[in-house]
C-alpha atoms as a PDB file:
ATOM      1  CA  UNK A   1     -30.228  14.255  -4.663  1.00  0.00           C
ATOM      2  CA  UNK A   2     -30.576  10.883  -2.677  1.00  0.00           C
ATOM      3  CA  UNK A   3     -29.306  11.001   0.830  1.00  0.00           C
ATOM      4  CA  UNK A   4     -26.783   7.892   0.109  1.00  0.00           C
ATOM      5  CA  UNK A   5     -25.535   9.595  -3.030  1.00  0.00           C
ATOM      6  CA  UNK A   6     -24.638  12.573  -1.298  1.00  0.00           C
ATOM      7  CA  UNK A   7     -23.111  10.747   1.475  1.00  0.00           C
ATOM      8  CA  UNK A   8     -21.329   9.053  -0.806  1.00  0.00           C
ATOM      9  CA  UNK A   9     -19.810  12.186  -2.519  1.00  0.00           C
ATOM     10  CA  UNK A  10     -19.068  13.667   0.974  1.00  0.00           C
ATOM     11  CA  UNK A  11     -16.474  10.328   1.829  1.00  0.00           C
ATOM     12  CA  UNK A  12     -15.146  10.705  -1.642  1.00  0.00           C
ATOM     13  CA  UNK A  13     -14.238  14.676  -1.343  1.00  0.00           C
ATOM     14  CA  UNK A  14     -12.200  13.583   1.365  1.00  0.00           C
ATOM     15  CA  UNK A  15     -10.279  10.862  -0.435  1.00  0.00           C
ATOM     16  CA  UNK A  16     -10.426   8.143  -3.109  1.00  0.00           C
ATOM     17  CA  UNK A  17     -12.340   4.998  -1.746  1.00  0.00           C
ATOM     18  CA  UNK A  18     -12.894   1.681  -3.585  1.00  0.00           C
ATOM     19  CA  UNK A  19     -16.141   0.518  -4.257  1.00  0.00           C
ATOM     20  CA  UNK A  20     -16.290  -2.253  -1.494  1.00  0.00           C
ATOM     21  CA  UNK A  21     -15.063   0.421   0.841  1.00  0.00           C
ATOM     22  CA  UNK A  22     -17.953   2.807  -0.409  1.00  0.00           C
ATOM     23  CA  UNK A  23     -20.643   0.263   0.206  1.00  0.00           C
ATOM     24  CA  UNK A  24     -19.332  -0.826   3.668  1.00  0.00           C
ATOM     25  CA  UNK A  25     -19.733   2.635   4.530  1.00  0.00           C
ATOM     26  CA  UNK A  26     -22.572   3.418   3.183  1.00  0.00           C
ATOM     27  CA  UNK A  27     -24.226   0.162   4.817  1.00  0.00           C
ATOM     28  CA  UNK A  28     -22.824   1.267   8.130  1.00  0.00           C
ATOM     29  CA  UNK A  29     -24.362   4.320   7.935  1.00  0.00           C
ATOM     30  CA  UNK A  30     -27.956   2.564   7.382  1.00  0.00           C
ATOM     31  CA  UNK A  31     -28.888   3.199   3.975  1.00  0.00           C
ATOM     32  CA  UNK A  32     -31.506   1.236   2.371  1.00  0.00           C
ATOM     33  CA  UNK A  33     -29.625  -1.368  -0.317  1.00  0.00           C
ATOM     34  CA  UNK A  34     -31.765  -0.362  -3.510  1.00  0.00           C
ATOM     35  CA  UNK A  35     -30.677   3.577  -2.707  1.00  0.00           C
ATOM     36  CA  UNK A  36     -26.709   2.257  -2.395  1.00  0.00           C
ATOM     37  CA  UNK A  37     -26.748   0.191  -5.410  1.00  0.00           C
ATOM     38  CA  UNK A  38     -27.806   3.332  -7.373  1.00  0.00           C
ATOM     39  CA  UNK A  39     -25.910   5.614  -6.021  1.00  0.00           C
ATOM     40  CA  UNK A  40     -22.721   3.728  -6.639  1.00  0.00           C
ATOM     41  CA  UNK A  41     -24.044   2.972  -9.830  1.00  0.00           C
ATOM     42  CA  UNK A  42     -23.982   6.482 -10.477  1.00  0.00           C
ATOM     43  CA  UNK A  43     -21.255   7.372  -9.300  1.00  0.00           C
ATOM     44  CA  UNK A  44     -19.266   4.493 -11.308  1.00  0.00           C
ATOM     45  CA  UNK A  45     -21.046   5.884 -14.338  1.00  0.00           C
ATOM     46  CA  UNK A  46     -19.934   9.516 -13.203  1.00  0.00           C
ATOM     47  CA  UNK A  47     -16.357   8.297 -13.311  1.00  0.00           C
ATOM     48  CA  UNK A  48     -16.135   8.968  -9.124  1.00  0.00           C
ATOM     49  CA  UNK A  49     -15.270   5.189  -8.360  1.00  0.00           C
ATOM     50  CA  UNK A  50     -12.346   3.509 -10.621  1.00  0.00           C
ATOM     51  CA  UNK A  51     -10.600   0.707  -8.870  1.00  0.00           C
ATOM     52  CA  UNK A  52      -8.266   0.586 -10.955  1.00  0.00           C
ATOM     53  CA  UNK A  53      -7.394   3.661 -10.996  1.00  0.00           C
ATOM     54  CA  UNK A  54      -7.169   3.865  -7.504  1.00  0.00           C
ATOM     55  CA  UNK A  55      -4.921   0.521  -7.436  1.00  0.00           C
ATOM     56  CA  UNK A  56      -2.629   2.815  -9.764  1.00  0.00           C
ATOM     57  CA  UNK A  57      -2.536   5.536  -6.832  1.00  0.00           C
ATOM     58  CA  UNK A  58      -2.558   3.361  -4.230  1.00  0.00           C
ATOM     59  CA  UNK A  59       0.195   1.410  -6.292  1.00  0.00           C
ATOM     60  CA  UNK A  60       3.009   4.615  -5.750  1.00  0.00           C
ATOM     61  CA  UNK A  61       1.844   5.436  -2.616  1.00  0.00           C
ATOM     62  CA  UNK A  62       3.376   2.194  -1.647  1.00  0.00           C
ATOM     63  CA  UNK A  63       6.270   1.862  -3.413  1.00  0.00           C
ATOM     64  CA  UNK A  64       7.265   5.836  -2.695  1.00  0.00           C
ATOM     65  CA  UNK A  65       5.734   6.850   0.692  1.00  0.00           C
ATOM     66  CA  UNK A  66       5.385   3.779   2.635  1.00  0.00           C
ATOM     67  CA  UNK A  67       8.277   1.908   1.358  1.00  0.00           C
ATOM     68  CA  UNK A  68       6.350  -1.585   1.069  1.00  0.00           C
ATOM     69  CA  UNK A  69       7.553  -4.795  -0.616  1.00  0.00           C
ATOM     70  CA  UNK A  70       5.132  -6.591  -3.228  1.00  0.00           C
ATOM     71  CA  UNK A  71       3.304  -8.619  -0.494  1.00  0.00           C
ATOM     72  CA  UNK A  72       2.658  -5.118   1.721  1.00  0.00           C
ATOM     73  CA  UNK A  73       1.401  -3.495  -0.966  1.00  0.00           C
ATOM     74  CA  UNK A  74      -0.879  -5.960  -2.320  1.00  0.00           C
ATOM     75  CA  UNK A  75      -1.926  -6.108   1.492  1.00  0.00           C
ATOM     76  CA  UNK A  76      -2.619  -2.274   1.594  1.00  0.00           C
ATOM     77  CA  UNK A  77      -4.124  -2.767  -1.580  1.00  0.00           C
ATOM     78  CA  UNK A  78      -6.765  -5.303  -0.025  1.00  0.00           C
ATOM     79  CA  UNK A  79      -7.194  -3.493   3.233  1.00  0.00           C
ATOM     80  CA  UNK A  80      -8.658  -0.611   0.933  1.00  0.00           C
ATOM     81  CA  UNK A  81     -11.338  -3.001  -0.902  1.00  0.00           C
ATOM     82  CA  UNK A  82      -9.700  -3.327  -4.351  1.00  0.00           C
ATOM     83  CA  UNK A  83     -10.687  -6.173  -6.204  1.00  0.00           C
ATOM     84  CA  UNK A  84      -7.492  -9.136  -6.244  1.00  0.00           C
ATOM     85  CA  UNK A  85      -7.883  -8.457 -10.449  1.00  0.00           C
ATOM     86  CA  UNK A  86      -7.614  -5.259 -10.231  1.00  0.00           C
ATOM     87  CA  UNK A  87      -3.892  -5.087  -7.382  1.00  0.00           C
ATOM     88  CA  UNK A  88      -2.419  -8.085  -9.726  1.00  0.00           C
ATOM     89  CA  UNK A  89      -2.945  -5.459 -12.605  1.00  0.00           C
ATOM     90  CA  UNK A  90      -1.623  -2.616 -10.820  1.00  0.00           C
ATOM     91  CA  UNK A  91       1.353  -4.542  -9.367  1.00  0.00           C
ATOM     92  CA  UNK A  92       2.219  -6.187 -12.651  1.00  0.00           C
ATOM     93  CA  UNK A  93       6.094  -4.658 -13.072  1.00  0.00           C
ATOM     94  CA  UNK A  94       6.318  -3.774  -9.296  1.00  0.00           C
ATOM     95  CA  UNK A  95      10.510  -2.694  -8.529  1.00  0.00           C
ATOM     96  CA  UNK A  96      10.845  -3.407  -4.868  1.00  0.00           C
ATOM     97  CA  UNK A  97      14.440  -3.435  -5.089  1.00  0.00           C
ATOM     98  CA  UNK A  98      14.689   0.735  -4.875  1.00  0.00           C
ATOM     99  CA  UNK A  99      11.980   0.747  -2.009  1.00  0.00           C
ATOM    100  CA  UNK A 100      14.405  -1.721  -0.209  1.00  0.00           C
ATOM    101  CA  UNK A 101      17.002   0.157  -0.365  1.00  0.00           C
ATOM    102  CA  UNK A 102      15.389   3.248   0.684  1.00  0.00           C
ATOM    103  CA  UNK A 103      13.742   1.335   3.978  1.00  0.00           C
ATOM    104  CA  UNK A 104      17.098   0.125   4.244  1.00  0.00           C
ATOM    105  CA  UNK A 105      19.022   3.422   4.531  1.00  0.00           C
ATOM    106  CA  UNK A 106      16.695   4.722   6.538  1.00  0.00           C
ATOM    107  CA  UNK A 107      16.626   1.448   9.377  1.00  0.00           C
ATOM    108  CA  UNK A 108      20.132   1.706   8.813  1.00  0.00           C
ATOM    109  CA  UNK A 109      20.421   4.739  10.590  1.00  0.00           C
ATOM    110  CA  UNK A 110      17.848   4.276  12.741  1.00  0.00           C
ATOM    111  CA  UNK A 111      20.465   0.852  14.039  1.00  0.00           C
ATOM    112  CA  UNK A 112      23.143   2.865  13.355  1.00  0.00           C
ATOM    113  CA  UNK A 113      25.032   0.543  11.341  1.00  0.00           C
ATOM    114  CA  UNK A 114      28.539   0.826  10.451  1.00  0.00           C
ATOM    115  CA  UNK A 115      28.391   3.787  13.163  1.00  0.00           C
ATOM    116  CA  UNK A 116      30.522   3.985  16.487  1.00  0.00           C
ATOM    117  CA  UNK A 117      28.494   2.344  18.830  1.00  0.00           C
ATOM    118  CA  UNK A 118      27.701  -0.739  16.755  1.00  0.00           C
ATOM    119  CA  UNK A 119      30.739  -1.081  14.169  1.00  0.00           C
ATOM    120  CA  UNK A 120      29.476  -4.983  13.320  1.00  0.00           C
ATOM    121  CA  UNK A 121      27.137  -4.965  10.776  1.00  0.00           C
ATOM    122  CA  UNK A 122      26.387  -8.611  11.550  1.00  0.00           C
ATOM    123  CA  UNK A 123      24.201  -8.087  14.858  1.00  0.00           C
ATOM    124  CA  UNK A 124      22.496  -5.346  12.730  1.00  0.00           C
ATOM    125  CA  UNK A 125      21.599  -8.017  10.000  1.00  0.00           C
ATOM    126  CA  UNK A 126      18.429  -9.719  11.740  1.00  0.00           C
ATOM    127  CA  UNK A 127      16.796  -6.361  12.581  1.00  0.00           C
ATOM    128  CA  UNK A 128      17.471  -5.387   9.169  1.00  0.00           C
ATOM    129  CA  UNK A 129      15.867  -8.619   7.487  1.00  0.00           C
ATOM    130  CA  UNK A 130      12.915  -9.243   9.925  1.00  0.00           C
ATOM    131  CA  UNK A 131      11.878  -5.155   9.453  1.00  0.00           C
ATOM    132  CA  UNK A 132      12.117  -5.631   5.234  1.00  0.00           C
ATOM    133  CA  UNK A 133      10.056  -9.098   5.846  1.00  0.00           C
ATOM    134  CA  UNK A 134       7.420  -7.019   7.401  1.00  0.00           C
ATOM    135  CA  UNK A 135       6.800  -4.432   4.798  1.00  0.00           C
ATOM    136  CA  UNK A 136       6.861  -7.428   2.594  1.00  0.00           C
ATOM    137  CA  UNK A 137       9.793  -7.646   0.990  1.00  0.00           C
ATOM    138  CA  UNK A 138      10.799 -11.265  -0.847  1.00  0.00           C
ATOM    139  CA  UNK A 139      13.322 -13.293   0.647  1.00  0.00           C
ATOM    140  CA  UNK A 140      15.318 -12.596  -2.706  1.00  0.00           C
ATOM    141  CA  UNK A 141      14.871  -8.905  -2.499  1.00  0.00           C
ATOM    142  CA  UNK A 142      16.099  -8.894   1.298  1.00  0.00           C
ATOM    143  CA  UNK A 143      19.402 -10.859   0.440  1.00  0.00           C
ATOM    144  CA  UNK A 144      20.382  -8.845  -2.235  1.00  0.00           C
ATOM    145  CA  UNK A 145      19.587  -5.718   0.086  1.00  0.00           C
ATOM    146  CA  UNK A 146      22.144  -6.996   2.383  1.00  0.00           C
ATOM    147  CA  UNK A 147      24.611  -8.113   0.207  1.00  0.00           C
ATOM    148  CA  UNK A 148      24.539  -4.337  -1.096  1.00  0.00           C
ATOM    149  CA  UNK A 149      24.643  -2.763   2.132  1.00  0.00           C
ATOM    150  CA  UNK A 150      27.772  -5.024   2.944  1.00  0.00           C
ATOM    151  CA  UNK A 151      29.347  -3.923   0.176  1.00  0.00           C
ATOM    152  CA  UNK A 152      28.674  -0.328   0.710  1.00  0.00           C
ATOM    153  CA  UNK A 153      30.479   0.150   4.201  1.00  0.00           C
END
């Protein structure tokens, strides 16, 4: 078995990798071009590298575990080397709204909204928006948040 090919199946036992990211480390490791080309080839043809299946799995690792808007995860999406056709596929039918809400509960408690020490929910507002704008949230997604959590206390 080819030294890069068996690198390569080393990085993937430890967890999925796009193909970009498999070549980037492959390249950084030193490996002749012609011997990375096949062995991703092969491994492609193996089934081992599927970008769009990954996109799928990186997809609900967003939405569920790191609580990202759209934007964030199609910026997680492109920090792991997925192809932009492949994250506009995956992200086709994204529901932010729930992950929103989720963040929001959680930063809600962390500013202790509606709580003793800061009864105003107004001065709470900003920190709310600005930490939903940087998971990537939409504007519209971010208002209705609010509005929702205004409603609820």
């Amino acid at each position: 078995m080819p030294d890069a090919l068996r690198y390569a199946l080393k990085l993937l036992s430890y967890r999925g990798r796009s193909e970009n990211e498999l070549s980037e480390r492959l390249a950084r490791k030193g490996f002749p071009q012609d011997e990375m080309d096949s062995a991703i080839g092969r491994l492609r043809a193996m089934g081992y590298i599927d970008d769009a299946a990954l996109a799928e799995t990186l997809k609900r690792t967003a939405l569920d575990i790191k609580l990202l808007g759209r934007e964030g995860a199609r910026r997680f999406l492109r920090q792991r080397g997925i192809r932009r056709e492949d994250i506009d596929k995956a992200l086709k039918g994204y529901d932010e709204f729930d992950s929103a809400l989720k963040l929001a509960s959680k930063k809600g408690r962390a500013l202790n909204i509606g709580g003793a020490r800061s009864p105003n929910i107004a001065g709470a507002r900003s920190p709310l928006a600005a930490a939903l704008q940087r998971r990537g949230f939409s504007a519209d997604t971010i208002r209705k948040v609010i509005k929702s959590d205004k409603e609820a206390l």
